[in-house]
Protein backbone atom coordinates (compact mmCIF):
# COMPACT_ATOMS: atom_id res chain seq x y z
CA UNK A 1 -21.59 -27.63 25.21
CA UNK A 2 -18.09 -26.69 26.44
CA UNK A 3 -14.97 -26.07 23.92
CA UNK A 4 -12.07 -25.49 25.10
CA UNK A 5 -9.00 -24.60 22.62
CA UNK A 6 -5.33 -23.89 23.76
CA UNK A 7 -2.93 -21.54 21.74
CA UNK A 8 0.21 -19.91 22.90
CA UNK A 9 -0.64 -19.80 26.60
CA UNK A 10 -4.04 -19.00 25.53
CA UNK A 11 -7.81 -20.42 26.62
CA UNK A 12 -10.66 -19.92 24.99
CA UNK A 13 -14.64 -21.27 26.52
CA UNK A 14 -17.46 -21.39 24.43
CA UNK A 15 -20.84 -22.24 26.43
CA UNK A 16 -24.85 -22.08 25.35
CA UNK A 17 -27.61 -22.88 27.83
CA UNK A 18 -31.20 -22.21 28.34
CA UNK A 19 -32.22 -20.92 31.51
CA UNK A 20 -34.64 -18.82 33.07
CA UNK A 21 -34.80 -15.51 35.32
CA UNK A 22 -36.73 -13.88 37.97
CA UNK A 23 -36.31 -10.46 36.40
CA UNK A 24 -34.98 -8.33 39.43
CA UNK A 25 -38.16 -5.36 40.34
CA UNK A 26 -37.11 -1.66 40.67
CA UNK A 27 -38.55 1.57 42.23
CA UNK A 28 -40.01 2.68 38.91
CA UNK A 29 -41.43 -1.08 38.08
CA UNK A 30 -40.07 -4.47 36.61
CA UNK A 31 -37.02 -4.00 35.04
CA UNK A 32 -36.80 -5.92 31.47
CA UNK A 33 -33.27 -7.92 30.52
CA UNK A 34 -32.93 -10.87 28.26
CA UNK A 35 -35.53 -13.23 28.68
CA UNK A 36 -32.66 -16.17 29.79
CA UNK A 37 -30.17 -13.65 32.20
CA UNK A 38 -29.55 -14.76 35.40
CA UNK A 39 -26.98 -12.77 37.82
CA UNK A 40 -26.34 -13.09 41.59
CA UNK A 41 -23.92 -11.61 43.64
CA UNK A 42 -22.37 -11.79 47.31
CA UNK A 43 -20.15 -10.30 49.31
CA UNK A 44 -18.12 -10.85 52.72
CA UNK A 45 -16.14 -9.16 55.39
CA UNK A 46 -14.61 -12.02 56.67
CA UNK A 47 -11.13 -12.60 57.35
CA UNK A 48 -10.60 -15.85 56.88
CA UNK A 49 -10.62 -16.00 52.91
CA UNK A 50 -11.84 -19.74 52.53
CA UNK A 51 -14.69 -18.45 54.89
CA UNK A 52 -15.18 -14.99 53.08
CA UNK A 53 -15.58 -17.06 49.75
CA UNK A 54 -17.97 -19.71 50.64
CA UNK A 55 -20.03 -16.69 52.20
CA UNK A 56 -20.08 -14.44 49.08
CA UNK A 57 -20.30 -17.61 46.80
CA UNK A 58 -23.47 -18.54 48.96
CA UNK A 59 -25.12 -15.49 48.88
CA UNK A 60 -24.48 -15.28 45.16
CA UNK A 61 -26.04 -18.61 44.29
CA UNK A 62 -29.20 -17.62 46.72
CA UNK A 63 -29.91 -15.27 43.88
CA UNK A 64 -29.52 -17.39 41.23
CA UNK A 65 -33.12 -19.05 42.47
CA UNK A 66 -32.17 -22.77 41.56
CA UNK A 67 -30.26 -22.04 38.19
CA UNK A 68 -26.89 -22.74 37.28
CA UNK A 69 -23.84 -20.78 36.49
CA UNK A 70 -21.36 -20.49 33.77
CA UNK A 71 -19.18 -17.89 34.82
CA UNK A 72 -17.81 -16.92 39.25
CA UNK A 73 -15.85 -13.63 39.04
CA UNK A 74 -14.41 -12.51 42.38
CA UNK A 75 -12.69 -9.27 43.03
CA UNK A 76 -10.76 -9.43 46.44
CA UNK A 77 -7.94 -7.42 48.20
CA UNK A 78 -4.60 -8.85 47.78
CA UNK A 79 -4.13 -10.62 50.81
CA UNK A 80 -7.56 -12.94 50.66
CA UNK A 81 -6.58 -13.71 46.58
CA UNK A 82 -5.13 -17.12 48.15
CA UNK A 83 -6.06 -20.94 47.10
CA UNK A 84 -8.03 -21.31 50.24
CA UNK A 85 -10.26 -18.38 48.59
CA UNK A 86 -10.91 -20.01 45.44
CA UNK A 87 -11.57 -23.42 47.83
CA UNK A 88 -14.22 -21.72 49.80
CA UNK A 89 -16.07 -20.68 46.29
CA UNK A 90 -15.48 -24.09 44.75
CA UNK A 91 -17.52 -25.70 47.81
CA UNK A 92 -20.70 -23.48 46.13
CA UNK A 93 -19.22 -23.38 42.47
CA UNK A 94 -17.33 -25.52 40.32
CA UNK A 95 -13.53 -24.19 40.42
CA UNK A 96 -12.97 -24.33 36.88
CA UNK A 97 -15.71 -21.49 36.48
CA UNK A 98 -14.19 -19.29 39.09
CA UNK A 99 -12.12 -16.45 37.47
CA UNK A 100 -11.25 -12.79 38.96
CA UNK A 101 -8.13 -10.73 40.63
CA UNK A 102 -6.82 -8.78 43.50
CA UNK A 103 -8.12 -4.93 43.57
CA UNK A 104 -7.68 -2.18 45.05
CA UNK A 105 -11.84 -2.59 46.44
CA UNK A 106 -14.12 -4.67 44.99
CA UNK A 107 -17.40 -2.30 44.29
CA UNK A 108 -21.03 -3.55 44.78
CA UNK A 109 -24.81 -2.33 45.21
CA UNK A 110 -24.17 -3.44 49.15
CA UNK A 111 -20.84 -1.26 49.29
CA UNK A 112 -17.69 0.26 48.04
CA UNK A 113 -15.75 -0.84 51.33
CA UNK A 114 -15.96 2.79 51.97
CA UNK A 115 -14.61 2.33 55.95
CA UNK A 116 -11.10 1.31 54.89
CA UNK A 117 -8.85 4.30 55.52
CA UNK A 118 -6.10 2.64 53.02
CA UNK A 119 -5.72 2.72 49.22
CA UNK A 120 -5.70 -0.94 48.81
CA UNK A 121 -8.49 -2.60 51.60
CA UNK A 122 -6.88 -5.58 53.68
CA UNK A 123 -10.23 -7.20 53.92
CA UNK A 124 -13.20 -7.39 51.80
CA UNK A 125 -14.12 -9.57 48.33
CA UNK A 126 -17.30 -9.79 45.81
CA UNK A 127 -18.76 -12.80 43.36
CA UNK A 128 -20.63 -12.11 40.48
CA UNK A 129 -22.35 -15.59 39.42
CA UNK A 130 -23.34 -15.60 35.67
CA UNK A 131 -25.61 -17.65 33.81
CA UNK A 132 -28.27 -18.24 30.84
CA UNK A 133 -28.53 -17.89 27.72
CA UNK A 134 -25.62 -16.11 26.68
CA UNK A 135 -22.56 -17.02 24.93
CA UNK A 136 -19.48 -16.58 26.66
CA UNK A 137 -16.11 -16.29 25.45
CA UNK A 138 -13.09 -16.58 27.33
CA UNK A 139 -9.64 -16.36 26.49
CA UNK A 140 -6.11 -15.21 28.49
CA UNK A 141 -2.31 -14.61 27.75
CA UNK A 142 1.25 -13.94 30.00
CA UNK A 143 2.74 -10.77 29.15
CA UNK A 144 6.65 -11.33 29.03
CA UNK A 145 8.57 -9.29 32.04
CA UNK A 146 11.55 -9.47 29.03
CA UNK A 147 9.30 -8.63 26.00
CA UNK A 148 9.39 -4.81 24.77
CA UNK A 149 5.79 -5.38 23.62
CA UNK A 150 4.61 -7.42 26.02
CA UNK A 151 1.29 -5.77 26.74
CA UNK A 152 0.65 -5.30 23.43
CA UNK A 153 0.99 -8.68 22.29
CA UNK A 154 -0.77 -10.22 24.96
CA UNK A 155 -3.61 -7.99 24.03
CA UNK A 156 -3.33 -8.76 20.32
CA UNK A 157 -3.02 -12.68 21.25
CA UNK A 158 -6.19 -12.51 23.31
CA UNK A 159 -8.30 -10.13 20.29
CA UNK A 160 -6.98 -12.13 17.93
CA UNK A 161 -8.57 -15.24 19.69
CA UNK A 162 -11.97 -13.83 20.74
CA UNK A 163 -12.61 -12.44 17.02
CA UNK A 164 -14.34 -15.59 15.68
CA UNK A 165 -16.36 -15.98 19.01
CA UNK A 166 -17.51 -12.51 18.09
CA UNK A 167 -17.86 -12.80 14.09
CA UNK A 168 -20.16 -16.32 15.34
CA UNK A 169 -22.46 -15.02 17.40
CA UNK A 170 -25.84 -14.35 15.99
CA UNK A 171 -26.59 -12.21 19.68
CA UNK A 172 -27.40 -8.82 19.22
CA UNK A 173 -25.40 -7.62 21.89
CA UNK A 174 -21.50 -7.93 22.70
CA UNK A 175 -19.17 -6.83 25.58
CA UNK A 176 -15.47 -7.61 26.53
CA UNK A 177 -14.67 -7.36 30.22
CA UNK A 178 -10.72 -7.81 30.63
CA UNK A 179 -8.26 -7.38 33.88
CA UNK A 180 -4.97 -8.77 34.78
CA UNK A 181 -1.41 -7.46 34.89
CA UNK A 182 -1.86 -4.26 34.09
CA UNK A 183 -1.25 -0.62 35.24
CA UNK A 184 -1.67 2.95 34.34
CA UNK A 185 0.55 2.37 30.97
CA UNK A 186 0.53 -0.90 30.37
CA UNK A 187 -2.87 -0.96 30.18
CA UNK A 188 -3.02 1.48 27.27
CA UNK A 189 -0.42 -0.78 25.89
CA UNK A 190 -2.69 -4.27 26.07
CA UNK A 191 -5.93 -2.06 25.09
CA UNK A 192 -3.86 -1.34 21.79
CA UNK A 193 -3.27 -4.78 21.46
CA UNK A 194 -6.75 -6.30 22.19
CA UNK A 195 -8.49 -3.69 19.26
CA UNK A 196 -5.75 -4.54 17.04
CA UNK A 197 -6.14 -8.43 17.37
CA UNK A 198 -9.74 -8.09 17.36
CA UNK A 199 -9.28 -5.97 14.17
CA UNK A 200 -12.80 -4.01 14.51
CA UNK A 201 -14.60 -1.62 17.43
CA UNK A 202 -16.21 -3.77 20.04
CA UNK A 203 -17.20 -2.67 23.50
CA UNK A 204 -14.82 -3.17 26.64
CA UNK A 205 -14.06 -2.57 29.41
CA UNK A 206 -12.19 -3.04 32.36
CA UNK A 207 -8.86 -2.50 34.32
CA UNK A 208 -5.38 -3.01 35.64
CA UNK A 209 -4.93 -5.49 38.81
CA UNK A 210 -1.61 -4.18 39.40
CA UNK A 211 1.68 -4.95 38.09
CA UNK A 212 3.47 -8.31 36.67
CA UNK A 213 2.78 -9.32 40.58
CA UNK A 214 -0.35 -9.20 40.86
CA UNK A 215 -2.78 -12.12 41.48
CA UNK A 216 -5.10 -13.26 38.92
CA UNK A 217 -7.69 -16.20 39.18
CA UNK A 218 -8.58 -18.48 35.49
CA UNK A 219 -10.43 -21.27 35.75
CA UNK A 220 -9.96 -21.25 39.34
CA UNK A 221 -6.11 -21.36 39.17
CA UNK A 222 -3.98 -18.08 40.89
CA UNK A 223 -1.19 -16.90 38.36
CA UNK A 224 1.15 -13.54 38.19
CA UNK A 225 1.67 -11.96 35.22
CA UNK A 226 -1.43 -13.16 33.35
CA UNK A 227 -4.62 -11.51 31.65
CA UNK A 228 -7.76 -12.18 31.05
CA UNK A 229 -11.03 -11.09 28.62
CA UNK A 230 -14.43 -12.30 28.99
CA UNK A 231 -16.40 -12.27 25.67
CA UNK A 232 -20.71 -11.79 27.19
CA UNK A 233 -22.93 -11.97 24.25
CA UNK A 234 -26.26 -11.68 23.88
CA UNK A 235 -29.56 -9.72 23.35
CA UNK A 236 -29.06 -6.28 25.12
CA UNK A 237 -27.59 -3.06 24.00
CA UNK A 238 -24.97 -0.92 25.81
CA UNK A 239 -24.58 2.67 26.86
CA UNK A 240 -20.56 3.23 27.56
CA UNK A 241 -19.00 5.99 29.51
CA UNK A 242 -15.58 7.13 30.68
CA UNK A 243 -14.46 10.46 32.54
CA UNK A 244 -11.52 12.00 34.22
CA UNK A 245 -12.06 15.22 36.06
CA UNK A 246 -12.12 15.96 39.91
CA UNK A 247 -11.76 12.66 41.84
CA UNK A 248 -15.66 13.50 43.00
CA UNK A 249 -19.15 11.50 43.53
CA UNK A 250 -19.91 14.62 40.58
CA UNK A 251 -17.49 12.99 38.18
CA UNK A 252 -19.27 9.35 38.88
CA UNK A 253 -22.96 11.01 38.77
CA UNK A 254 -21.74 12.47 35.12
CA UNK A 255 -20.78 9.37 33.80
CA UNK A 256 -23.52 7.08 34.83
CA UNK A 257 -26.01 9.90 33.60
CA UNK A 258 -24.11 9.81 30.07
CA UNK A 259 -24.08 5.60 30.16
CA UNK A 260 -27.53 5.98 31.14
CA UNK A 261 -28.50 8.04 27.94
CA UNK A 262 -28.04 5.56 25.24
CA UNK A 263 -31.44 4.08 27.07
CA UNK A 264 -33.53 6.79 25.90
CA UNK A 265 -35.79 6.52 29.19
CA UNK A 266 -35.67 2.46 29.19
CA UNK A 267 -34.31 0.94 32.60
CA UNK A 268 -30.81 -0.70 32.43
CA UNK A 269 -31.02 -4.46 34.22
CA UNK A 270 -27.23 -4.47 34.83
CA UNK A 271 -23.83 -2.03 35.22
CA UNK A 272 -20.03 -3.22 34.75
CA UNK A 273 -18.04 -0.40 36.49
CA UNK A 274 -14.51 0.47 37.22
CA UNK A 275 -12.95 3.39 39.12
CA UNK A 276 -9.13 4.35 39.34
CA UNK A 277 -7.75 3.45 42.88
CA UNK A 278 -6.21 7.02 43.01
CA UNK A 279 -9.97 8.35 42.56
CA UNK A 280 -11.00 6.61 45.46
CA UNK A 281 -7.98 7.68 47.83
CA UNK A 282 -9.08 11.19 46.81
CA UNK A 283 -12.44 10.48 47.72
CA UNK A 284 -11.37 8.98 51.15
CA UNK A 285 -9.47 11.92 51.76
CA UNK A 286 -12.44 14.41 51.23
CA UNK A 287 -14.83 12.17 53.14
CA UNK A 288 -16.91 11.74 50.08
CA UNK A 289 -16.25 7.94 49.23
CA UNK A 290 -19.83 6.95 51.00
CA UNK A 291 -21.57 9.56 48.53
CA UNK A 292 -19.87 8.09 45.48
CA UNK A 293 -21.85 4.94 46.46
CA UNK A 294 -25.29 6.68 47.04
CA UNK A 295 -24.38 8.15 43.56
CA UNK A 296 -24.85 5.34 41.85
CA UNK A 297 -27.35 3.45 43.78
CA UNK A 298 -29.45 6.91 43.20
CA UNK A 299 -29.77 6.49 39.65
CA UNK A 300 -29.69 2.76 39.41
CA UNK A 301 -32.28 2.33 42.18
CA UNK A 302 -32.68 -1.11 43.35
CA UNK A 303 -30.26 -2.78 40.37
CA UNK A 304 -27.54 -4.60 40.30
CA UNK A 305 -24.25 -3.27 39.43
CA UNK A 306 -20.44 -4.58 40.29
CA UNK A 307 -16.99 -4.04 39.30
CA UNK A 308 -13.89 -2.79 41.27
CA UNK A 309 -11.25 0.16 42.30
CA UNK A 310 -7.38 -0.67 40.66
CA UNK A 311 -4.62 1.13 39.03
CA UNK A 312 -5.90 1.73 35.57
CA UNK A 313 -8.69 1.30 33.32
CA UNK A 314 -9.65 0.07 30.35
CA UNK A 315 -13.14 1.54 28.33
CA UNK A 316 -14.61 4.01 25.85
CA UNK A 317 -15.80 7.55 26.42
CA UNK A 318 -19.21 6.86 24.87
CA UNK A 319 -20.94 4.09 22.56
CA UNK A 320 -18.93 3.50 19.41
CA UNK A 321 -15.76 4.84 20.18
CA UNK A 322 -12.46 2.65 20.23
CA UNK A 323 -11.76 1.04 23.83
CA UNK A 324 -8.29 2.75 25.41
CA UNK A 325 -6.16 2.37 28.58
CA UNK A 326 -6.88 5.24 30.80
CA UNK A 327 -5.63 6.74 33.94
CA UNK A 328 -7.63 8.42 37.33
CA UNK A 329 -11.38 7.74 35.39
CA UNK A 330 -14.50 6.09 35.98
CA UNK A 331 -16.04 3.96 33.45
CA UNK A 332 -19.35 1.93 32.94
CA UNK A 333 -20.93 -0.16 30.98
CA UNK A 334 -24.95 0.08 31.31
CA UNK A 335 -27.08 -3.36 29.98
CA UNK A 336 -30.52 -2.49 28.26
CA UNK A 337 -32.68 -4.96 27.07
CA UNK A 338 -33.62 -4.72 23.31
């Protein structure tokens, strides 16, 4: 079933399906998530961005071993967020799935486009295809360029929206994932907002695209100025994390240790992160951007993880505190199963 509801610039997606998985197999053995998850994910270097999409949207729905989707999120530099982009994914996926935004460097098992010398890659995108039997919740608002609460209220319109998706769902598990126009400030701003509209502490995270320029894909349409939450419920539990500190691989290893910990010894099947931009210019400067990369992939051995590098971030220190915009931090979000 698909329900779609329009309020004040606002959308909002409701969808249930049955599906099944082939759970993905780590070093220390098979790795349990909901019995009904299914997750691929691609990549491409390609220049041509209708080419780069169709290759990462391939590669994504190889993974997805015959299944279907109901969510595409792509994180691409600037110059490939372009309709011929969303084109190439809609030849693999339907458009009106396909959601995402320019950043800074997109951030997968397979790399963290650690050979671009810049702060903001030229070339390089990601696709995360989601499925199963989760509920997903999706809603978005336009911050005003002329509004003196603009972030705020786009963050209260959008928490204000997602609350009865929440208060409905009989999952056990709940996490927000949000980008869009945002920046370090306005994101603490629209974080305000979002907790106050959703009027209770739920888990999110996320982070800034850039400013009231910057490109952001809904339902496979590019927009400025526009934001976006995902609502992902269903049964796993969460172990959050968020620190600041030396722009280091040490910082990263510290806060996927303490995301890790909420798992009391029980292997995650999935990790949302999100790393300043300025963290990883520091890191390119010290030669150490390769090593944040082994970091992770040393402690989630042989899992999937994804997110992206961009000019602010949204999350919680640890498990049951209040979600905030924050500046120069990593943050994760680590999936057990129940």
């Amino acid at each position: 079933m698909l329900l779609f509801t329009r309020r004040f610039g606002l959308s909002l997606a409701m969808v249930g399906l049955v599906l099944a998985i082939v759970l993905p197999v780590a070093a220390a053995g098979t790795v349990k998530s909901p019995p009904d998850w299914i997750s691929g994910m691609g990549m491409s270097m390609q220049a041509d961005p209708a080419k780069a999409g169709e290759e990462a949207a391939k590669e994504a729905f190889g993974e997805l071993n015959g299944k279907t989707a109901k969510l595409v999120i792509v994180f691409a530099a600037e110059p490939q967020v372009t309709p011929e982009l969303v084109a190439g994914i809609a030849k693999v996926f339907p458009k009106e799935l396909i959601y995402g935004c320019q950043v800074t460097s997109p951030l997968i098992k397979e790399s963290n486009f650690a050979d671009s010398p810049s702060l903001d890659i030229p070339i390089g995108l990601t696709v995360w295809a989601l499925g199963g039997d989760m509920e997903l919740a999706i809603s978005q608002a336009k911050t005003d360029p002329d509004g003196d609460d603009s972030y705020f209220d786009a963050g209260f319109a959008i928490g204000e929206e997602l609350k009865p998706a929440i208060e409905a769902s009989k999952k056990a598990g709940k996490v927000i994932l949000t980008f869009g126009d945002q920046f370090n400030g306005s994101n603490k701003d629209f974080a305000s907002g979002l907790n106050s509209g959703l009027d209770a502490i739920y888990p999110i995270i996320g982070g800034a695209a850039g400013n009231t320029t910057a490109k952001v894909i809904a339902a496979g349409v590019i927009e400025t100025g526009l934001n976006v939450a995902i609502l992902i419920a269903d049964d796993f539990r969460l172990g959050l994390s968020s620190n600041g500190g030396t722009h280091s691989p040490e910082t990263t290893e510290k806060t996927i240790l303490e995301a890790l910990a909420p798992g009391d010894g029980a292997e995650p099947f999935f990790t949302f992160v999100v790393s300043c931009r300025r963290r990883r210019m520091g890191m390119i400067e010290n030669n150490q951007l390769p090593q944040e990369l082994e970091v992770i992939k040393k402690h989630l051995p042989g899992l999937d993880f994804f997110g992206f590098y961009g000019p602010g971030e949204v999350g919680a220190v640890k498990n049951g505190d209040e979600a905030k915009g924050m500046g120069f931090t990593v943050t994760m979000a680590t999936f057990f199963a129940l």
